[in-house]
PDB file of N, CA and C in Angstrom:
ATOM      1  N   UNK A   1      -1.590 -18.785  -0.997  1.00  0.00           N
ATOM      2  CA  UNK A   1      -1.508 -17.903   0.153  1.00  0.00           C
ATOM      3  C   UNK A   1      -2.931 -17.503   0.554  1.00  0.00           C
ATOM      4  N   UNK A   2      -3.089 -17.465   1.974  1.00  0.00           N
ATOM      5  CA  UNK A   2      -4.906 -17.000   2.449  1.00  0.00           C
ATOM      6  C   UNK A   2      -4.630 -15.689   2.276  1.00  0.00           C
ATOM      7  N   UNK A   3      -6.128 -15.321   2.644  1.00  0.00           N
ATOM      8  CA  UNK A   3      -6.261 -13.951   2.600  1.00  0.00           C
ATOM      9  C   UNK A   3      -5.796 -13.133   3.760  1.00  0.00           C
ATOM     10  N   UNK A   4      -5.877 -14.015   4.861  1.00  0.00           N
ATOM     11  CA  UNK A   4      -5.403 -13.751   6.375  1.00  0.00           C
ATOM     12  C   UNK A   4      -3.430 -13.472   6.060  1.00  0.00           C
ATOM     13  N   UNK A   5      -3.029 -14.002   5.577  1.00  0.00           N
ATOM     14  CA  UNK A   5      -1.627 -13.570   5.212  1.00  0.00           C
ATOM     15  C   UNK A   5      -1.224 -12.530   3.875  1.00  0.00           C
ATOM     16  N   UNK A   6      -1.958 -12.536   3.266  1.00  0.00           N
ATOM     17  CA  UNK A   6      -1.770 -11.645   2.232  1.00  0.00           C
ATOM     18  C   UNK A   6      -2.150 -10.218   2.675  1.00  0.00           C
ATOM     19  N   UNK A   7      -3.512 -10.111   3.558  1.00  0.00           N
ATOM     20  CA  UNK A   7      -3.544  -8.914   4.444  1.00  0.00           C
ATOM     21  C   UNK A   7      -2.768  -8.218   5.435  1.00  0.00           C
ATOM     22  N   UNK A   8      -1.952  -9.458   6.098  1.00  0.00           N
ATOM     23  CA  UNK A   8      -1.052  -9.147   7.469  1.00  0.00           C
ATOM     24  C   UNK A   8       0.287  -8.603   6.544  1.00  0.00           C
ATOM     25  N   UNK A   9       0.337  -9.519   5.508  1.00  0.00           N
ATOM     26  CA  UNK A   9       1.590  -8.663   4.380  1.00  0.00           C
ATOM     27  C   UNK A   9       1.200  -7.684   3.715  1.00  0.00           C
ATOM     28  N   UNK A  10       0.583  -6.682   3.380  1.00  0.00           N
ATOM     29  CA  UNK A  10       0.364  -5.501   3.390  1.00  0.00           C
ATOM     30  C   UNK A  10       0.222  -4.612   3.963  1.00  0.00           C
ATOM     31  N   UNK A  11      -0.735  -5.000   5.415  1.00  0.00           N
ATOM     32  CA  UNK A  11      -0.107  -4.361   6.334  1.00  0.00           C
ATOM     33  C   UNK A  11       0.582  -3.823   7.197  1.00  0.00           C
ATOM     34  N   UNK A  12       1.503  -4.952   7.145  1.00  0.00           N
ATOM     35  CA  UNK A  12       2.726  -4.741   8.075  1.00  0.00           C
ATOM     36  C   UNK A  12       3.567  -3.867   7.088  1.00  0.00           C
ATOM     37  N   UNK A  13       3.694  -3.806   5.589  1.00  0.00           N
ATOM     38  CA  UNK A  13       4.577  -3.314   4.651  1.00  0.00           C
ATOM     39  C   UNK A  13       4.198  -1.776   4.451  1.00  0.00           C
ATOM     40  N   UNK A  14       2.793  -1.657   4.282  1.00  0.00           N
ATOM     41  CA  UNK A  14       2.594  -0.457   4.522  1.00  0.00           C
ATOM     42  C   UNK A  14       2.524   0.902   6.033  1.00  0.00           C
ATOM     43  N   UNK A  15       2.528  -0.298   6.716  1.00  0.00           N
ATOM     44  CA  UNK A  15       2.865   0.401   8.073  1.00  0.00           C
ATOM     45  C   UNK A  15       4.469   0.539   8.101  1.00  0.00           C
ATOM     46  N   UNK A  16       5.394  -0.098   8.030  1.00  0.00           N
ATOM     47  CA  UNK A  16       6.512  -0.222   7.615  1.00  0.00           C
ATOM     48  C   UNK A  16       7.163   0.974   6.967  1.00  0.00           C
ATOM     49  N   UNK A  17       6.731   0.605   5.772  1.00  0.00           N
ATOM     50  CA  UNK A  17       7.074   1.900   4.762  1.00  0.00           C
ATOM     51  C   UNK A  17       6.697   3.751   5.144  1.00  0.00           C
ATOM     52  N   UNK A  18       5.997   3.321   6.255  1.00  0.00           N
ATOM     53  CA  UNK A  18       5.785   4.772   6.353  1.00  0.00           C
ATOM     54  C   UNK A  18       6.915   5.453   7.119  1.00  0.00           C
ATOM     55  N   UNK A  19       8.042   4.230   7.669  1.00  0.00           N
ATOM     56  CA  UNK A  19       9.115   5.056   8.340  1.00  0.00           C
ATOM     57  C   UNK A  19      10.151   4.761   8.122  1.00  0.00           C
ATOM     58  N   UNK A  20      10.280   3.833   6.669  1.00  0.00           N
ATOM     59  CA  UNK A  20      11.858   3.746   5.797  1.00  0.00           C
ATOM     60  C   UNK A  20      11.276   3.372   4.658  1.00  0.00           C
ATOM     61  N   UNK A  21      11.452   4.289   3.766  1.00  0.00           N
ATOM     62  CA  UNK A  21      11.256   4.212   1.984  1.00  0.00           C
ATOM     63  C   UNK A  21      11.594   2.882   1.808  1.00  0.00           C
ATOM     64  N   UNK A  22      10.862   2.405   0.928  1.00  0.00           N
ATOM     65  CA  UNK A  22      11.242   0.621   0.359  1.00  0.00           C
ATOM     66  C   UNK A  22      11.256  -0.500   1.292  1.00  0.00           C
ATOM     67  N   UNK A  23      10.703  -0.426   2.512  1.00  0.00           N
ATOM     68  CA  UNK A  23      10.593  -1.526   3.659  1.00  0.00           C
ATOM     69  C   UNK A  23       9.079  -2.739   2.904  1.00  0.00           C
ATOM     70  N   UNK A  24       9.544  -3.631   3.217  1.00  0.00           N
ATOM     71  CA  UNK A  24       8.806  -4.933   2.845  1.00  0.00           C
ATOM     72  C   UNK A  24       8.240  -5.883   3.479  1.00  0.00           C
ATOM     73  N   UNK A  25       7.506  -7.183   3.685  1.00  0.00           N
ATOM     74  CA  UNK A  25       7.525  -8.088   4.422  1.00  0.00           C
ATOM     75  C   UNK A  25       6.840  -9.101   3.672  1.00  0.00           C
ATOM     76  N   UNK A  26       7.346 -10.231   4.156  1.00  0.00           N
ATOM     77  CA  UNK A  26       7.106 -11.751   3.466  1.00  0.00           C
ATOM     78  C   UNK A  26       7.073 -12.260   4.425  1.00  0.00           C
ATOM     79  N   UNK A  27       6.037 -13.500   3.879  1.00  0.00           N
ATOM     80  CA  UNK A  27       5.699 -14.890   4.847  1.00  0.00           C
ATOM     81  C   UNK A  27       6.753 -15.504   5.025  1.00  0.00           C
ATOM     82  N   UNK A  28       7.269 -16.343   6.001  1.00  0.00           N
ATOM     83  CA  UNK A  28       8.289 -17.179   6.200  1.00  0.00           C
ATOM     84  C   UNK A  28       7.320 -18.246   6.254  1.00  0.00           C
ATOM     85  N   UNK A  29       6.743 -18.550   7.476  1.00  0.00           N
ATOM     86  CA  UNK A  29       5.590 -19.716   7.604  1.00  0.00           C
ATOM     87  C   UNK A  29       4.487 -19.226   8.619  1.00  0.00           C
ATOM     88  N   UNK A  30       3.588 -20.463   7.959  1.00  0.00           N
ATOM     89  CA  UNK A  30       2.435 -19.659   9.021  1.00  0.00           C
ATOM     90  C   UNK A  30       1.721 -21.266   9.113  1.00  0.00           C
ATOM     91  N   UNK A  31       0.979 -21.357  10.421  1.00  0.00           N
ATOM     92  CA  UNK A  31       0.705 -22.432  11.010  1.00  0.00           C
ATOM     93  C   UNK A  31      -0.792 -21.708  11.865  1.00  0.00           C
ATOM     94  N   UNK A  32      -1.646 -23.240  11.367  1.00  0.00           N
ATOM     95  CA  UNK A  32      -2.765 -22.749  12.771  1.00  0.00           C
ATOM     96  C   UNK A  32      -2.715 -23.040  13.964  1.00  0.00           C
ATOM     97  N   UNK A  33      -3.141 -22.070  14.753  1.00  0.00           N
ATOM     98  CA  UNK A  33      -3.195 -22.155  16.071  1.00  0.00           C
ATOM     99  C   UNK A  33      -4.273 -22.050  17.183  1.00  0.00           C
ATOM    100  N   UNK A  34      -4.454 -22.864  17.960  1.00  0.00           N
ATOM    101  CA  UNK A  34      -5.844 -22.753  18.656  1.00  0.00           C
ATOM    102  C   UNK A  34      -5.556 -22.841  20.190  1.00  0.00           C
ATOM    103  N   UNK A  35      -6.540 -22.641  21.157  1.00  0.00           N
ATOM    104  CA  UNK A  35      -6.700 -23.059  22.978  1.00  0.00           C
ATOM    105  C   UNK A  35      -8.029 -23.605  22.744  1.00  0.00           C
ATOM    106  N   UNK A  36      -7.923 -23.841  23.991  1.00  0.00           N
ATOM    107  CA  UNK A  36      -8.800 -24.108  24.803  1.00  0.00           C
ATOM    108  C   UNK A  36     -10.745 -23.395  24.208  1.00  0.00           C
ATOM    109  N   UNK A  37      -9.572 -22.257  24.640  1.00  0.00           N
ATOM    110  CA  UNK A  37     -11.112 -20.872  23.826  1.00  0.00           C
ATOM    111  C   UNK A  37     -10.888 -20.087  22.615  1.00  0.00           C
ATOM    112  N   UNK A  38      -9.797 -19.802  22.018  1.00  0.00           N
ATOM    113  CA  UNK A  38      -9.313 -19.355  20.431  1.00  0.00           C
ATOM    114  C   UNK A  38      -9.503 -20.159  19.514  1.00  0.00           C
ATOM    115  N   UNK A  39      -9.466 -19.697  18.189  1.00  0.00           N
ATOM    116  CA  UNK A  39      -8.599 -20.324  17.282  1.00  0.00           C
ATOM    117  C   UNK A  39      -7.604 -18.895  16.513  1.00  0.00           C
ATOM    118  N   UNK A  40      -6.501 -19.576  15.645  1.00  0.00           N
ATOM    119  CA  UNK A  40      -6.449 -18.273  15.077  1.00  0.00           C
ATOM    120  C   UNK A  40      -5.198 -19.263  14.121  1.00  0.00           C
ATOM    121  N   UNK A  41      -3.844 -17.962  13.948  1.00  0.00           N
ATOM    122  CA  UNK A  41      -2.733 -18.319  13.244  1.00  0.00           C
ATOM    123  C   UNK A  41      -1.737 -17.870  13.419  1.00  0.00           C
ATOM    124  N   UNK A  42      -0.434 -18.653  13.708  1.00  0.00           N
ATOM    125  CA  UNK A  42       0.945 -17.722  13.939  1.00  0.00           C
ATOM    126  C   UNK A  42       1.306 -17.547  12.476  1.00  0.00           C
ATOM    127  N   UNK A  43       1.631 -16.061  12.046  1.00  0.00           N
ATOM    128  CA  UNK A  43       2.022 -16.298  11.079  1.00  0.00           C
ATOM    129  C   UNK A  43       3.830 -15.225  11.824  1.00  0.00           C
ATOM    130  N   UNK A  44       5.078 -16.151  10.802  1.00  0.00           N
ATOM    131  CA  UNK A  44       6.135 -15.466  10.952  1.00  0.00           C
ATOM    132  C   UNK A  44       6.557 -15.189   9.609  1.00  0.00           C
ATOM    133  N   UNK A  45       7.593 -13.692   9.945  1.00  0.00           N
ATOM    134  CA  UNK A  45       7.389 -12.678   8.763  1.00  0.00           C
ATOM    135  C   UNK A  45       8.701 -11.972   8.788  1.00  0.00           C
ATOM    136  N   UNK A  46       8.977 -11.925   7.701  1.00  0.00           N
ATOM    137  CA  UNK A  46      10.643 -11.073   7.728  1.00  0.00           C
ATOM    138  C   UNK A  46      10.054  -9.930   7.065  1.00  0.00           C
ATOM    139  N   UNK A  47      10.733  -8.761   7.917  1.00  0.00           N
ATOM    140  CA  UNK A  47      10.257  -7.168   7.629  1.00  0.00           C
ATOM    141  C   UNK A  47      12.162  -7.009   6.938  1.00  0.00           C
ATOM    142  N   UNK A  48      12.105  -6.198   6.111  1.00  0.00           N
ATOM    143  CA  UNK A  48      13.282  -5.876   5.548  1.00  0.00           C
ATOM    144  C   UNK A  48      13.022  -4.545   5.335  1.00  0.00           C
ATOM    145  N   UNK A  49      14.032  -3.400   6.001  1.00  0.00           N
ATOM    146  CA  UNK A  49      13.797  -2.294   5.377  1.00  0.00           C
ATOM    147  C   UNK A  49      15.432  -1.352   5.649  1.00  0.00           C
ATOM    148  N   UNK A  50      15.974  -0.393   5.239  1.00  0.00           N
ATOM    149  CA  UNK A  50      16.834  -0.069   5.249  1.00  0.00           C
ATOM    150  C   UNK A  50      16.974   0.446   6.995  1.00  0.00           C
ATOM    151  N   UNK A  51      18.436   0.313   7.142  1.00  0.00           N
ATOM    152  CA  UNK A  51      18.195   1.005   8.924  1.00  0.00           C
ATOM    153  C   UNK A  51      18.353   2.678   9.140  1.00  0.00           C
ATOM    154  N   UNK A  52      17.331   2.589   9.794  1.00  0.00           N
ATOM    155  CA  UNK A  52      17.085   3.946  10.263  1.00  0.00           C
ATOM    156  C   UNK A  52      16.205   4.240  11.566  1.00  0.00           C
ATOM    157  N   UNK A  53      16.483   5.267  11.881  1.00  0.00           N
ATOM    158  CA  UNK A  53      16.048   5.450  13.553  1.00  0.00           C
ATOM    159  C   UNK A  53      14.590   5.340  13.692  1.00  0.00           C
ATOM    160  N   UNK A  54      13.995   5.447  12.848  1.00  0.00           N
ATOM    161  CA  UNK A  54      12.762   5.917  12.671  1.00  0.00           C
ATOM    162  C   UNK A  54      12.080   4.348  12.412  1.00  0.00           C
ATOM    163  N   UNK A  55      12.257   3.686  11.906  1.00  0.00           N
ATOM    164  CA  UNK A  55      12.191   2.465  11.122  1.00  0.00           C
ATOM    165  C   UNK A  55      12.347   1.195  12.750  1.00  0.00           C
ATOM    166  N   UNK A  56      13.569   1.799  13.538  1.00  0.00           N
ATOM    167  CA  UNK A  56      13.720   0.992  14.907  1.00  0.00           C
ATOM    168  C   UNK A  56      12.913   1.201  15.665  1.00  0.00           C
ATOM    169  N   UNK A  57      12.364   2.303  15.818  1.00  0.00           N
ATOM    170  CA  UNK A  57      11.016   2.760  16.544  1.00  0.00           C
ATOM    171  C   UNK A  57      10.442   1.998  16.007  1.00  0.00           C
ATOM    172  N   UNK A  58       9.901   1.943  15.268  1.00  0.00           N
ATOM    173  CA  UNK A  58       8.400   1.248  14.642  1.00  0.00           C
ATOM    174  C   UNK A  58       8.600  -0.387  15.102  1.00  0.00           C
ATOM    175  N   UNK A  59       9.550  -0.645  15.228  1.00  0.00           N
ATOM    176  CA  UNK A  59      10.160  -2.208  15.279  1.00  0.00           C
ATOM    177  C   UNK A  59       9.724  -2.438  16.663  1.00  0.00           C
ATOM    178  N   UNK A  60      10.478  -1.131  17.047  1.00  0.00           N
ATOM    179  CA  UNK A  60      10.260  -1.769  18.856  1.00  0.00           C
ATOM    180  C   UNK A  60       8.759  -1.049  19.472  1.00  0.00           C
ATOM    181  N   UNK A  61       8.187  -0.508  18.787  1.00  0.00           N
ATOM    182  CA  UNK A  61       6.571  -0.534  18.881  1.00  0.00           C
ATOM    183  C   UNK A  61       5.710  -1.207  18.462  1.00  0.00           C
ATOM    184  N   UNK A  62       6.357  -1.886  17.494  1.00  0.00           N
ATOM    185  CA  UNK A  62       5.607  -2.896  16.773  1.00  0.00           C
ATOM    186  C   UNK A  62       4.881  -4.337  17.460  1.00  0.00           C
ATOM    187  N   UNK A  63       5.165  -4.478  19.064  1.00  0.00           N
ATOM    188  CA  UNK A  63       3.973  -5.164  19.775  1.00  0.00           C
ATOM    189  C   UNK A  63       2.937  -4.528  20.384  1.00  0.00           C
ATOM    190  N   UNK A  64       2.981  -3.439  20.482  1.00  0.00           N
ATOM    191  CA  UNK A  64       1.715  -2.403  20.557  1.00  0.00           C
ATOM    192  C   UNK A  64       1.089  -1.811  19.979  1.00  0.00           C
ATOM    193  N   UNK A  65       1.339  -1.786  18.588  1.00  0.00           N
ATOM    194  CA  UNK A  65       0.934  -1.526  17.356  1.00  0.00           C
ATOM    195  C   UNK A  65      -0.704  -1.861  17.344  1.00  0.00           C
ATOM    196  N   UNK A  66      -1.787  -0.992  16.585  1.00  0.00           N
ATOM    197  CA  UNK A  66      -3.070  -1.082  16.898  1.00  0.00           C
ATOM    198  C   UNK A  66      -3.109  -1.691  15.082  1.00  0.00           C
ATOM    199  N   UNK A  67      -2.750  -2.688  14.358  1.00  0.00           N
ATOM    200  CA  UNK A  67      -2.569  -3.592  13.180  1.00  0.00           C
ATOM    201  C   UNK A  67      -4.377  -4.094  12.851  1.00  0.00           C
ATOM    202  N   UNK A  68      -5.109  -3.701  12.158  1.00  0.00           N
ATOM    203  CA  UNK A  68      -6.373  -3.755  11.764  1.00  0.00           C
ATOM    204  C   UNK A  68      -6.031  -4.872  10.908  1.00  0.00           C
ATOM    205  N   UNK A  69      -7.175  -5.778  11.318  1.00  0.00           N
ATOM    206  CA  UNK A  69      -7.110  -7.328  10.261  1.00  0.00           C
ATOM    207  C   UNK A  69      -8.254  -7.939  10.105  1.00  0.00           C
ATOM    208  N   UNK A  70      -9.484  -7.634   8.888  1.00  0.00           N
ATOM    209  CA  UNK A  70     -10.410  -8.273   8.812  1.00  0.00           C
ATOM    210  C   UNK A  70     -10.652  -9.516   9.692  1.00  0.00           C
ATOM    211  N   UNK A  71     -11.434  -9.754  10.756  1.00  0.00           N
ATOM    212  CA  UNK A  71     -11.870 -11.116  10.963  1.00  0.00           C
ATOM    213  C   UNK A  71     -10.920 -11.371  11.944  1.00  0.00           C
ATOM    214  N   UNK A  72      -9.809 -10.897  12.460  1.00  0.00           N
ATOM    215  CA  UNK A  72      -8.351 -11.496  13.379  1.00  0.00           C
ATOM    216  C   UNK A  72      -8.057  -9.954  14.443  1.00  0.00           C
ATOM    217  N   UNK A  73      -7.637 -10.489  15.642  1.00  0.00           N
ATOM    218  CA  UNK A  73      -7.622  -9.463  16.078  1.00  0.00           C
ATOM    219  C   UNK A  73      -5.744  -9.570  16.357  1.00  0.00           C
ATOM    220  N   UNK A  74      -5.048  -8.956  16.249  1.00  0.00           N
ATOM    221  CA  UNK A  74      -3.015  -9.410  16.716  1.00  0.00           C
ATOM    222  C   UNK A  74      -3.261  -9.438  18.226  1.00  0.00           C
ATOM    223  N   UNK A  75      -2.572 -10.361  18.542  1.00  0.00           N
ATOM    224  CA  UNK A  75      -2.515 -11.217  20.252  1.00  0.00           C
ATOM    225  C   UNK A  75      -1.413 -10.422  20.642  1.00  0.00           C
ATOM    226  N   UNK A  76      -0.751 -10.464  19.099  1.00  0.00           N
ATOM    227  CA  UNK A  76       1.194 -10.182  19.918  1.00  0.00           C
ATOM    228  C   UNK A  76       1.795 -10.310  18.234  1.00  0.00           C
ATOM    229  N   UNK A  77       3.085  -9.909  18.714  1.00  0.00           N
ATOM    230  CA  UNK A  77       3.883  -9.547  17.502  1.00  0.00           C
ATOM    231  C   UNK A  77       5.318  -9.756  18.348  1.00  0.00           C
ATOM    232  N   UNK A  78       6.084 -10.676  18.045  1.00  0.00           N
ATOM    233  CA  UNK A  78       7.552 -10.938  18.803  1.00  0.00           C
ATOM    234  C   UNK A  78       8.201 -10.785  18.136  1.00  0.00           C
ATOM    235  N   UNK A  79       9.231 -10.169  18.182  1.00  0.00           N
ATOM    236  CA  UNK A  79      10.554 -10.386  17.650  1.00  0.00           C
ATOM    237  C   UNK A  79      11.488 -11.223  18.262  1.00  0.00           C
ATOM    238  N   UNK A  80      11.518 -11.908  16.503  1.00  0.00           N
ATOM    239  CA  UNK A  80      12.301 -13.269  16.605  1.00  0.00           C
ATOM    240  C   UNK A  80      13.741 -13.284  16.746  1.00  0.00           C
ATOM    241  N   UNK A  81      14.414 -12.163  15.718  1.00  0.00           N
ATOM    242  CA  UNK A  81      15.808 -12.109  14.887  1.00  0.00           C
ATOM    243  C   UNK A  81      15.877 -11.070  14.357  1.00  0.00           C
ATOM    244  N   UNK A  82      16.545  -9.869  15.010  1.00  0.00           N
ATOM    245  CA  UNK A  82      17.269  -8.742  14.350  1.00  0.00           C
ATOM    246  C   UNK A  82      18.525  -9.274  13.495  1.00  0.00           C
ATOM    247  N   UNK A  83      18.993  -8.425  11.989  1.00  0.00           N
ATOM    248  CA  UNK A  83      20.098  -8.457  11.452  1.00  0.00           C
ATOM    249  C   UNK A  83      20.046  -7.310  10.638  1.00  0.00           C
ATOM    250  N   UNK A  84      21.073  -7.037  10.171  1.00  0.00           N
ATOM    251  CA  UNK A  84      21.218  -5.716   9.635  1.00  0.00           C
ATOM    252  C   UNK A  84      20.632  -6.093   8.218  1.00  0.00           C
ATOM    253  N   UNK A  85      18.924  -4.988   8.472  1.00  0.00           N
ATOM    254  CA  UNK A  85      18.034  -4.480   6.808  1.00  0.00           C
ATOM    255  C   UNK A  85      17.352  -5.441   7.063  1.00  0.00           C
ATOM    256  N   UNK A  86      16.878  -6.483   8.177  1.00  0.00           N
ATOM    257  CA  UNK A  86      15.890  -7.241   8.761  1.00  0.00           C
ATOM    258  C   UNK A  86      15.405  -7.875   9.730  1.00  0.00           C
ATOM    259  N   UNK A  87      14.099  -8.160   9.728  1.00  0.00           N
ATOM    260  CA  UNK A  87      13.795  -8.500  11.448  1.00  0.00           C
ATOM    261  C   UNK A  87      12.708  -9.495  11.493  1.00  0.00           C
ATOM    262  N   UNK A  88      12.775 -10.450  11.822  1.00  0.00           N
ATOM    263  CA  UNK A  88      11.991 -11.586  11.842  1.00  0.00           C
ATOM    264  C   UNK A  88      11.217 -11.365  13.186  1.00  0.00           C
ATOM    265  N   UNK A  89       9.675 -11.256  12.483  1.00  0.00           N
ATOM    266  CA  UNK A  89       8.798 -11.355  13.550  1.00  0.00           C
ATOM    267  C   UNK A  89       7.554 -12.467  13.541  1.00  0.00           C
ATOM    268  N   UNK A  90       7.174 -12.755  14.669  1.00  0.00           N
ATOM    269  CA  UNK A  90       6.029 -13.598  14.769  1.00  0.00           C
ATOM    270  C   UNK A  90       4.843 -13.305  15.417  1.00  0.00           C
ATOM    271  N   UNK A  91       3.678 -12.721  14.545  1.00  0.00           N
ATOM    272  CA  UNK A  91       2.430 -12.594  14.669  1.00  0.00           C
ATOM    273  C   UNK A  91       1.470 -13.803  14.845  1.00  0.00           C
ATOM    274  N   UNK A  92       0.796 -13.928  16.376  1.00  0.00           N
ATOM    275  CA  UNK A  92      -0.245 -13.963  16.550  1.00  0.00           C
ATOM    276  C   UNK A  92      -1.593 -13.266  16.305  1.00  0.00           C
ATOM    277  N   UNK A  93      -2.882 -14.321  15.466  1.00  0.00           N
ATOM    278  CA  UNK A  93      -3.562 -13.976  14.704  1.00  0.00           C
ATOM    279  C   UNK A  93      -4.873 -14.380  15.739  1.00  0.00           C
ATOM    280  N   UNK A  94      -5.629 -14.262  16.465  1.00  0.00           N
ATOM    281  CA  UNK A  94      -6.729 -14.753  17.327  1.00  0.00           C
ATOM    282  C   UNK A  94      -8.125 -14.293  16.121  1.00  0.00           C
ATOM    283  N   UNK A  95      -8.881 -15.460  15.986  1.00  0.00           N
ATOM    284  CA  UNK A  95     -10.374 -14.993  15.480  1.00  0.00           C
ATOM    285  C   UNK A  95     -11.504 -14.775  15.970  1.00  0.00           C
ATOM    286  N   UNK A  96     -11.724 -13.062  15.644  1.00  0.00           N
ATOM    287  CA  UNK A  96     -12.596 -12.184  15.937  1.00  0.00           C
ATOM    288  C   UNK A  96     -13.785 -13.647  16.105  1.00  0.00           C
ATOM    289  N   UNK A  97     -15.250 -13.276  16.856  1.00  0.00           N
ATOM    290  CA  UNK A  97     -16.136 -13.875  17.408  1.00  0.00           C
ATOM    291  C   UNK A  97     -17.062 -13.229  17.496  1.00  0.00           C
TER     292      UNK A  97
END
């Protein structure tokens, strides 16, 4: 695992956790990604945390989210797949310059 994913999984878990006790997140897959003028990485990520109102907020703020990442700045954060106690999202990773 890079360091670029092992960071985005802590952070997302600890941002997480601050608005449902025991919320988590794991890599599903992560792939590089580049343009024209970027490079960077999609990484996608299952957040699991118990449901709660507080916890859905964060979900559905969670593409505006200001997510600090050595070296990467977040492009975007989509949600892929709601299900009940998880939510598959996909982070765009662009590198800082």
């Amino acid at each position: 695992m890079s360091r670029v994913e092992r960071d985005l999984i802590k952070i997302v878990t600890d941002s997480a956790a601050e608005t449902a006790a025991g919320a988590g997140a794991s890599l599903v897959r992560s792939r590089d990604w580049s343009s024209s003028l970027f490079n960077g990485v999609r990484l996608t990520m299952e957040i699991t945390a118990p449901k709660n109102e507080a916890f859905e907020r964060w979900l559905a703020e969670l593409p505006e989210a200001d997510l600090r990442l050595r070296g990467y700045f977040v492009a975007s954060a989509d949600l892929v797949e709601r299900r009940e106690g998880a939510a598959v999202v996909e982070f765009l990773l662009v590198e800082e310059n």
